[in-house]
Every structure is written in C-alpha cells, then in structure tokens.
PDB file of N, CA and C in Angstrom:
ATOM      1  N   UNK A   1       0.857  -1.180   0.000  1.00  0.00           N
ATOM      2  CA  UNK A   1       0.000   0.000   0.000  1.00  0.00           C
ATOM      3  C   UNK A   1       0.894   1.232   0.000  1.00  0.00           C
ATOM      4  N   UNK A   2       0.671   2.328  -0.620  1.00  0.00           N
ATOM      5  CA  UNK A   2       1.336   3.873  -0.893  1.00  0.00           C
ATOM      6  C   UNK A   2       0.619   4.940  -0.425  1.00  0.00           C
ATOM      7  N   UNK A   3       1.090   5.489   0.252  1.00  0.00           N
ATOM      8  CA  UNK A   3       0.816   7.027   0.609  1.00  0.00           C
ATOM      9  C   UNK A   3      -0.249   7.653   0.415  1.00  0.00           C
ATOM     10  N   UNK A   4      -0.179   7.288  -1.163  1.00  0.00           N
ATOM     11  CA  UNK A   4      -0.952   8.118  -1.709  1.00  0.00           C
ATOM     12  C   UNK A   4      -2.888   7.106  -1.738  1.00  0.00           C
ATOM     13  N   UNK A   5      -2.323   6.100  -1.061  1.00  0.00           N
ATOM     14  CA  UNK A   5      -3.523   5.427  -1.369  1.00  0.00           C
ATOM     15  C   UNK A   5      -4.751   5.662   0.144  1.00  0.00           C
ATOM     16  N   UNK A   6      -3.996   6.139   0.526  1.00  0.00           N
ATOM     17  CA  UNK A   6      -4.923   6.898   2.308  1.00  0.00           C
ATOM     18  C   UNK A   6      -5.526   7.800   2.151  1.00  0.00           C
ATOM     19  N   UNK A   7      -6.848   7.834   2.882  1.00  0.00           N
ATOM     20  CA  UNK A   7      -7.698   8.955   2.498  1.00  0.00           C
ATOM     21  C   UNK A   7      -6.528  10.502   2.482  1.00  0.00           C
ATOM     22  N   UNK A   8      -7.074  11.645   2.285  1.00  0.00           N
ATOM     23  CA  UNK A   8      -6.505  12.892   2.777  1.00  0.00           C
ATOM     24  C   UNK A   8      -6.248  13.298   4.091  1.00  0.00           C
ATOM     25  N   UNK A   9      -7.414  12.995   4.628  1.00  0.00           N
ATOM     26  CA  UNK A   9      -7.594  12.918   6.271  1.00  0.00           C
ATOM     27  C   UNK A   9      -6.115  12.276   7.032  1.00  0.00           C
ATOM     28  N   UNK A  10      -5.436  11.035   6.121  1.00  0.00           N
ATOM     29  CA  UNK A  10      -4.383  10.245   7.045  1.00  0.00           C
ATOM     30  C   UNK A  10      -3.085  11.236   6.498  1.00  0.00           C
ATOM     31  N   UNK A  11      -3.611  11.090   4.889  1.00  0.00           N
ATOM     32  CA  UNK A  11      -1.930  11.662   4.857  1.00  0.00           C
ATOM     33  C   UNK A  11      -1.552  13.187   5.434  1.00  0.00           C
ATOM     34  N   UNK A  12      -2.277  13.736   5.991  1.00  0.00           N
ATOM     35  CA  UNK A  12      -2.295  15.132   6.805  1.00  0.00           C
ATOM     36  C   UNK A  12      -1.911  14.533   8.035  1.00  0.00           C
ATOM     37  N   UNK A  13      -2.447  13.755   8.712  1.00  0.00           N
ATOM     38  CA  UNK A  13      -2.222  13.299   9.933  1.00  0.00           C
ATOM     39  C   UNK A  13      -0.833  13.184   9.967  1.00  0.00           C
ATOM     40  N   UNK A  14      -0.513  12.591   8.972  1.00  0.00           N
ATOM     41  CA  UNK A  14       1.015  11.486   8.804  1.00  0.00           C
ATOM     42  C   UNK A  14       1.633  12.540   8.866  1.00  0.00           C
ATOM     43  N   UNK A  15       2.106  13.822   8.208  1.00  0.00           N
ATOM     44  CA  UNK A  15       2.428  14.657   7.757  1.00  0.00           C
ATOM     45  C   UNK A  15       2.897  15.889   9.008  1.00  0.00           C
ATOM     46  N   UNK A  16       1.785  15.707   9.629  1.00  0.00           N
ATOM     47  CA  UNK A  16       1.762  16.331  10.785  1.00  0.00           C
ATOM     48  C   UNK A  16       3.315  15.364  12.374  1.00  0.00           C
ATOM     49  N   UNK A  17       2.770  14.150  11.907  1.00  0.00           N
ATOM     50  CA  UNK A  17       3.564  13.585  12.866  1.00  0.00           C
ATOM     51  C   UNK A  17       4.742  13.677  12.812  1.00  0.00           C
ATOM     52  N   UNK A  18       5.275  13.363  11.536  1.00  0.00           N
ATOM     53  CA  UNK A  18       6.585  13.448  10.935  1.00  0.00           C
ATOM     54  C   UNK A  18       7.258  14.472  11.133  1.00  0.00           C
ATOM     55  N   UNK A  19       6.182  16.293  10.721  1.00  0.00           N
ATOM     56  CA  UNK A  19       6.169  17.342  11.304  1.00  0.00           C
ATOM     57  C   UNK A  19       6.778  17.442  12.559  1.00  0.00           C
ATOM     58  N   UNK A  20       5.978  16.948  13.563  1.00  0.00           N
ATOM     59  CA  UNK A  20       5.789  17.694  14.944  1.00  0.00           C
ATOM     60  C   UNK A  20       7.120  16.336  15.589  1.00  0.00           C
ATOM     61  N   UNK A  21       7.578  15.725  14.890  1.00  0.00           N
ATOM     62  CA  UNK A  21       8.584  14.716  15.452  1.00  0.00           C
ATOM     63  C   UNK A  21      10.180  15.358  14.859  1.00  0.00           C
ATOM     64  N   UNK A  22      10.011  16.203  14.215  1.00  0.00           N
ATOM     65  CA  UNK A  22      11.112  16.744  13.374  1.00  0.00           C
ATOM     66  C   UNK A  22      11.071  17.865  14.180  1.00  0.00           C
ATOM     67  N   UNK A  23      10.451  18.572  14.404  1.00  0.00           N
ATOM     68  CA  UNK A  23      10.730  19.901  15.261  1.00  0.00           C
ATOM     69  C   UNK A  23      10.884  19.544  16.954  1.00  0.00           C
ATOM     70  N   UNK A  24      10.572  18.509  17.520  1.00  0.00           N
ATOM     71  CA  UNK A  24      10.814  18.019  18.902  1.00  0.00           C
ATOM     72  C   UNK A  24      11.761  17.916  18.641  1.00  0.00           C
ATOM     73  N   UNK A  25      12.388  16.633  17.598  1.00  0.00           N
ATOM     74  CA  UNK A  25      14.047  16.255  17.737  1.00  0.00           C
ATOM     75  C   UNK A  25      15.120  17.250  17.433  1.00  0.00           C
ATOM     76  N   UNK A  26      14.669  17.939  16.216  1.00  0.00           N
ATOM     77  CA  UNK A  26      15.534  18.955  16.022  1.00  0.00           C
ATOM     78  C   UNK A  26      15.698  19.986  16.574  1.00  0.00           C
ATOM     79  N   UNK A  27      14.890  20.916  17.118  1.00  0.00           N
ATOM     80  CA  UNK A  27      14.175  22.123  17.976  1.00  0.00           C
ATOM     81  C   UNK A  27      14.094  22.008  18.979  1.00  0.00           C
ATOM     82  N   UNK A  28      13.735  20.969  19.549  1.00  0.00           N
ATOM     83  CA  UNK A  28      13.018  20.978  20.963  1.00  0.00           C
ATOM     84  C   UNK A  28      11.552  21.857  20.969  1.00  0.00           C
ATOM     85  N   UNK A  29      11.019  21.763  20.265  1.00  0.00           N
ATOM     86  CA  UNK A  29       9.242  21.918  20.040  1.00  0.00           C
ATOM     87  C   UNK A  29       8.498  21.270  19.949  1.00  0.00           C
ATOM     88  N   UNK A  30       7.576  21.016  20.685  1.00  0.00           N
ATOM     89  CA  UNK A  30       6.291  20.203  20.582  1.00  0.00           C
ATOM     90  C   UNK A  30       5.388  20.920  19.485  1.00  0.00           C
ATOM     91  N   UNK A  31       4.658  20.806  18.631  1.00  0.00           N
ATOM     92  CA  UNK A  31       4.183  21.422  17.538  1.00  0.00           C
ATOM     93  C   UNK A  31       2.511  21.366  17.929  1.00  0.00           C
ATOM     94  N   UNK A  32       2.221  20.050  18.863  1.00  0.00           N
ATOM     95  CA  UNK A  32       1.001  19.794  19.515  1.00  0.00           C
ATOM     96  C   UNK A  32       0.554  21.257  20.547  1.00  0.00           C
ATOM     97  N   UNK A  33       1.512  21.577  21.028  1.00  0.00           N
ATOM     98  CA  UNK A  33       1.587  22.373  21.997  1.00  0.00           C
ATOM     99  C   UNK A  33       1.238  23.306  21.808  1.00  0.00           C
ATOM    100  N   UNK A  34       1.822  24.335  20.771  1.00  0.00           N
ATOM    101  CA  UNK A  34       1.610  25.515  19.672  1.00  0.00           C
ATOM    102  C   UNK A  34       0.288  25.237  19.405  1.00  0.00           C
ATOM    103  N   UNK A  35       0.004  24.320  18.830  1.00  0.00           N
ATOM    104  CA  UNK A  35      -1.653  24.205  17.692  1.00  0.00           C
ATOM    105  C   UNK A  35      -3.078  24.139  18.661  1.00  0.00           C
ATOM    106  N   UNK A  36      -2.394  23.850  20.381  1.00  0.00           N
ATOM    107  CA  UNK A  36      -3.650  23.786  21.387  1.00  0.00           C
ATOM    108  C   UNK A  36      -3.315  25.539  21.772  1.00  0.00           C
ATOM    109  N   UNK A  37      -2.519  26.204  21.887  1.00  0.00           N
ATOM    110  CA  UNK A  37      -2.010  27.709  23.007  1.00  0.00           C
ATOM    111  C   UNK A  37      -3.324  28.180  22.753  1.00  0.00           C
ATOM    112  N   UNK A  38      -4.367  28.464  21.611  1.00  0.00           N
ATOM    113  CA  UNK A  38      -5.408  29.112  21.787  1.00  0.00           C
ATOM    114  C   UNK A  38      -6.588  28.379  22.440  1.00  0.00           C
ATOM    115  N   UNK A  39      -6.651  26.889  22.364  1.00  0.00           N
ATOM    116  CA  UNK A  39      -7.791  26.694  22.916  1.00  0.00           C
ATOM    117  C   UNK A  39      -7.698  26.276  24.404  1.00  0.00           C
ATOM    118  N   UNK A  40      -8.685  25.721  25.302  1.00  0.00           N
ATOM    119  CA  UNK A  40      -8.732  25.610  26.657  1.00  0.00           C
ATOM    120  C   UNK A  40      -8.139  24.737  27.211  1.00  0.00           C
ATOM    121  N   UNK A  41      -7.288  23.227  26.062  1.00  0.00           N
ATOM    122  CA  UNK A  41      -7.071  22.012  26.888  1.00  0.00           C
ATOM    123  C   UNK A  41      -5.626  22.249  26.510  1.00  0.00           C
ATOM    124  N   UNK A  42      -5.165  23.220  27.591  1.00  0.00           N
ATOM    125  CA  UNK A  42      -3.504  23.419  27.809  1.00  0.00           C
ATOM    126  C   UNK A  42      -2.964  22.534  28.694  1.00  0.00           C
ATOM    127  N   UNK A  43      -2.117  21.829  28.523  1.00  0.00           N
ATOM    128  CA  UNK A  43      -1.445  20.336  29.545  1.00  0.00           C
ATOM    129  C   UNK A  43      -0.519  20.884  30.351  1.00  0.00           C
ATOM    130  N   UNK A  44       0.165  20.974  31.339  1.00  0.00           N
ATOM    131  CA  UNK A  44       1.127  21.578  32.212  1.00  0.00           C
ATOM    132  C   UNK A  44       2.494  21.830  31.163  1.00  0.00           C
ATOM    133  N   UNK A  45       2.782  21.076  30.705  1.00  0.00           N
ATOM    134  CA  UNK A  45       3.977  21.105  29.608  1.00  0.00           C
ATOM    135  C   UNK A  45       3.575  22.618  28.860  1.00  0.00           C
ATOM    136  N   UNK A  46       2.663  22.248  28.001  1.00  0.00           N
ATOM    137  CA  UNK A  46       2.490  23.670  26.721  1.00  0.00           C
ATOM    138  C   UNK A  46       2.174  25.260  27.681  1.00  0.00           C
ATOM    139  N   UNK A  47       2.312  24.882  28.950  1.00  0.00           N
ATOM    140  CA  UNK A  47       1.729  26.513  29.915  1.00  0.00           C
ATOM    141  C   UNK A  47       3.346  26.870  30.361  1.00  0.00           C
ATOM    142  N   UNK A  48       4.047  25.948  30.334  1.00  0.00           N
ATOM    143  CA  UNK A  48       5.828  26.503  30.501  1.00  0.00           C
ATOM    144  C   UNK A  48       6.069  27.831  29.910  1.00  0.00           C
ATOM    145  N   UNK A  49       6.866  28.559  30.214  1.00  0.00           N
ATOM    146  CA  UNK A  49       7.199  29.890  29.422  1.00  0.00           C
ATOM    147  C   UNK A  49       7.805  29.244  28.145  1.00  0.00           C
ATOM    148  N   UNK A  50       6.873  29.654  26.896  1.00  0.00           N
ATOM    149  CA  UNK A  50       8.025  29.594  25.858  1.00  0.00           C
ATOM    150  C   UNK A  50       7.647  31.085  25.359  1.00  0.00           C
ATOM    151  N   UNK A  51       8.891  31.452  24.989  1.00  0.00           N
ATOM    152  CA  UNK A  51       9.307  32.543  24.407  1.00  0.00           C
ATOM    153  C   UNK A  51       9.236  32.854  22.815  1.00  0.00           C
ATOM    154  N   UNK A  52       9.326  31.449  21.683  1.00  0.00           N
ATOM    155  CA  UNK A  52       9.078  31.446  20.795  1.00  0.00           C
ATOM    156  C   UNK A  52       8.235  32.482  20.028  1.00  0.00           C
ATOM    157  N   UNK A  53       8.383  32.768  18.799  1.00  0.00           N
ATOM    158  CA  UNK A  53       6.972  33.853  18.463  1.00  0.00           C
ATOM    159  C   UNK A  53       6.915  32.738  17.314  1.00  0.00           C
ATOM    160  N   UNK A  54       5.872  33.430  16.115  1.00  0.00           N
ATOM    161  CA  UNK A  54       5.692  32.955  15.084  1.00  0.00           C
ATOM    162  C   UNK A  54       6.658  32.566  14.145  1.00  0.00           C
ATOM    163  N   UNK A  55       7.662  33.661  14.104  1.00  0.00           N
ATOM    164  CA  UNK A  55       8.346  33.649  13.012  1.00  0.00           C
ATOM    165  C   UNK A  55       9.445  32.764  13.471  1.00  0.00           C
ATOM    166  N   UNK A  56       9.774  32.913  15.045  1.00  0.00           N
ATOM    167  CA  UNK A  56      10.790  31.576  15.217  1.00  0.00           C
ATOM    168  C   UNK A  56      10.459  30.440  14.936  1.00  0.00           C
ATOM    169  N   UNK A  57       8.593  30.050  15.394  1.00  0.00           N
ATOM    170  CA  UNK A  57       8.187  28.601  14.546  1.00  0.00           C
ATOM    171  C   UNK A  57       8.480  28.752  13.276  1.00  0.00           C
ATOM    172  N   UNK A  58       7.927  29.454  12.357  1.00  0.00           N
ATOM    173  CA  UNK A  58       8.050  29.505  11.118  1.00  0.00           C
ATOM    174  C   UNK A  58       9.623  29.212  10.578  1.00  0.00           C
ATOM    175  N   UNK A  59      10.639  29.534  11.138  1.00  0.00           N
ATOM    176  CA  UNK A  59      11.728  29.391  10.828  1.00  0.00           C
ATOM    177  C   UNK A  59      12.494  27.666  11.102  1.00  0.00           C
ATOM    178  N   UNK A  60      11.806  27.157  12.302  1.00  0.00           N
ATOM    179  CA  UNK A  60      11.957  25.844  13.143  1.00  0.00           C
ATOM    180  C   UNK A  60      11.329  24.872  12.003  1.00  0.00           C
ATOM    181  N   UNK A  61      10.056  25.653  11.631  1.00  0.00           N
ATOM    182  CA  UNK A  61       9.481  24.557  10.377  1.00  0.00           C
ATOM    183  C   UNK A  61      10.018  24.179   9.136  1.00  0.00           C
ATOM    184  N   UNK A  62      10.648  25.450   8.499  1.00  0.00           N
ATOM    185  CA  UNK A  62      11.508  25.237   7.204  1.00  0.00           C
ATOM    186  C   UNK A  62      12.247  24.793   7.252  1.00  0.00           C
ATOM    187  N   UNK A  63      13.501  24.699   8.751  1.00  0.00           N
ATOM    188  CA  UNK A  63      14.979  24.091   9.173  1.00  0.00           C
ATOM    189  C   UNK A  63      14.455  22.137   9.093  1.00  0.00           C
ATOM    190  N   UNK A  64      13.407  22.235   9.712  1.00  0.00           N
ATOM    191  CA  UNK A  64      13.259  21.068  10.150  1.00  0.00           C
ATOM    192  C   UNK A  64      13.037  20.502   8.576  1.00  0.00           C
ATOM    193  N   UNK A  65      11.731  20.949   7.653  1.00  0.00           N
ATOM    194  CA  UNK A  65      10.902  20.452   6.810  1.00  0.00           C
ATOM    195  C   UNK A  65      12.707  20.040   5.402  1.00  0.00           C
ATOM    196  N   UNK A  66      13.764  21.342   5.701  1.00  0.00           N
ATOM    197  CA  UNK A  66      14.596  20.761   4.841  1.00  0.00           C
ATOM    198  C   UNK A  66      15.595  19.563   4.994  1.00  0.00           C
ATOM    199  N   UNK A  67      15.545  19.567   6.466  1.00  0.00           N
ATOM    200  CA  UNK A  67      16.272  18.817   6.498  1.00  0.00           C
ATOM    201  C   UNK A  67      15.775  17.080   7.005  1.00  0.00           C
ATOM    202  N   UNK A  68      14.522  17.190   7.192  1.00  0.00           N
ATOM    203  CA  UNK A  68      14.143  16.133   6.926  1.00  0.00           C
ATOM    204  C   UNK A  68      13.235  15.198   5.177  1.00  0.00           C
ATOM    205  N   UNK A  69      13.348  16.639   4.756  1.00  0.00           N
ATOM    206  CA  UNK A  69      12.899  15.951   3.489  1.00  0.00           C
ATOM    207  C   UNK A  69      13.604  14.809   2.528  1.00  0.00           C
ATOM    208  N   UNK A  70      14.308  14.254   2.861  1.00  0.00           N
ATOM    209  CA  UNK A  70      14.430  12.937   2.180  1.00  0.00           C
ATOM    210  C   UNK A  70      13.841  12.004   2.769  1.00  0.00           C
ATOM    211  N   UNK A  71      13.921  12.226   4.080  1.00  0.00           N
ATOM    212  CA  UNK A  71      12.772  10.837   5.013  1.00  0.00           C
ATOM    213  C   UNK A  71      11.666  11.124   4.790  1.00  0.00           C
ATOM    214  N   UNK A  72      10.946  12.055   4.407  1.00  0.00           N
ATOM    215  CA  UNK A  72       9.937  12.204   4.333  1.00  0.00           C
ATOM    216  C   UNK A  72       9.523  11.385   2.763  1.00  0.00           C
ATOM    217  N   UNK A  73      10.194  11.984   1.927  1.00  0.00           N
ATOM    218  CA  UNK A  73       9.757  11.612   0.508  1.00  0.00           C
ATOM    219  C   UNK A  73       9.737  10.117   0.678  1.00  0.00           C
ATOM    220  N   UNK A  74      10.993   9.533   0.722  1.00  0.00           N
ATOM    221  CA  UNK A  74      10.964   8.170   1.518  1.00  0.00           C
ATOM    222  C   UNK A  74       9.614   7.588   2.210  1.00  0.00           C
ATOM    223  N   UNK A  75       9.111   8.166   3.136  1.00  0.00           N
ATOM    224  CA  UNK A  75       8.041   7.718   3.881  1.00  0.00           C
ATOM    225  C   UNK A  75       6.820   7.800   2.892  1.00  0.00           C
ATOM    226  N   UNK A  76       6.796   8.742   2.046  1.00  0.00           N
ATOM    227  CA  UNK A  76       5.409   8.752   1.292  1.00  0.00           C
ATOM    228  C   UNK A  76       5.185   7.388   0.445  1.00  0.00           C
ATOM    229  N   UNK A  77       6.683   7.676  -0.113  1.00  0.00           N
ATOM    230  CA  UNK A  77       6.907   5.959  -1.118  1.00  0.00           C
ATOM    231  C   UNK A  77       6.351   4.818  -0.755  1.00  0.00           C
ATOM    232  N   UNK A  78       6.221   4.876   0.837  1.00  0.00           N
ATOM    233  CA  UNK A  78       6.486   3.838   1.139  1.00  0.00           C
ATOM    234  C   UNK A  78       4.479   3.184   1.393  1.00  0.00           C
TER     235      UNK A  78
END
C-alpha cells in the first residue's frame, strides 16, 4: 500500500507527525503544543514559558521540513 492510497484525512495526519517529530528532535518543540495555546485544553507542559513567536516557529518549520525531506519523501513511497 502507498501514501498516496490513504484517504486525505491520514496523509495530513502522517504529515503532521513526521512534522511535529522533526521539530521536537531537532528544535526541541512540541508542535502539539503551539496548535492547542489558543484553545482551553492546555497540559502543564504547553503553559511553561516559551518565548518562541511565530516567526521563530516559522523558521523551526523550514529548518526542520529541509532537512528532513528525504525521510519524508521516503516515507510517502512507502
């Protein structure tokens, strides 16, 4: 089975994990953490001071997204 054969719904999911596992390892960011800060179910972890703004995520995402893109392409193949 391929990547491409999962609804949309998974390969976003997938995408996301790979995501938010690339910016933990590389960064030290939880990406889960960021995507809850506006709504009410904040976990003791994501209420820590982070200092981060947008543009430092934004920057954490491209570092990460280049330098994991061969595992990634890899993973879609697969």
């Amino acid at each position: 089975m391929c990547f491409s054969d999962f609804p949309a719904c998974f390969q976003t999911f997938k995408t996301l994990c790979l995501l938010n596992y690339a910016l933990t390892i590389r960064h030290d960011y939880d990406l889960t953490s960021f995507l809850r800060r506006g709504a009410l179910q904040l976990s003791y972890q994501s209420q820590m001071v982070n200092t981060r703004t947008d543009a430092d995520l934004s920057v954490a995402i491209q570092n990460a997204l280049q330098t994991l893109l061969p595992q990634i392409r890899v993973e879609i193949r697969e």
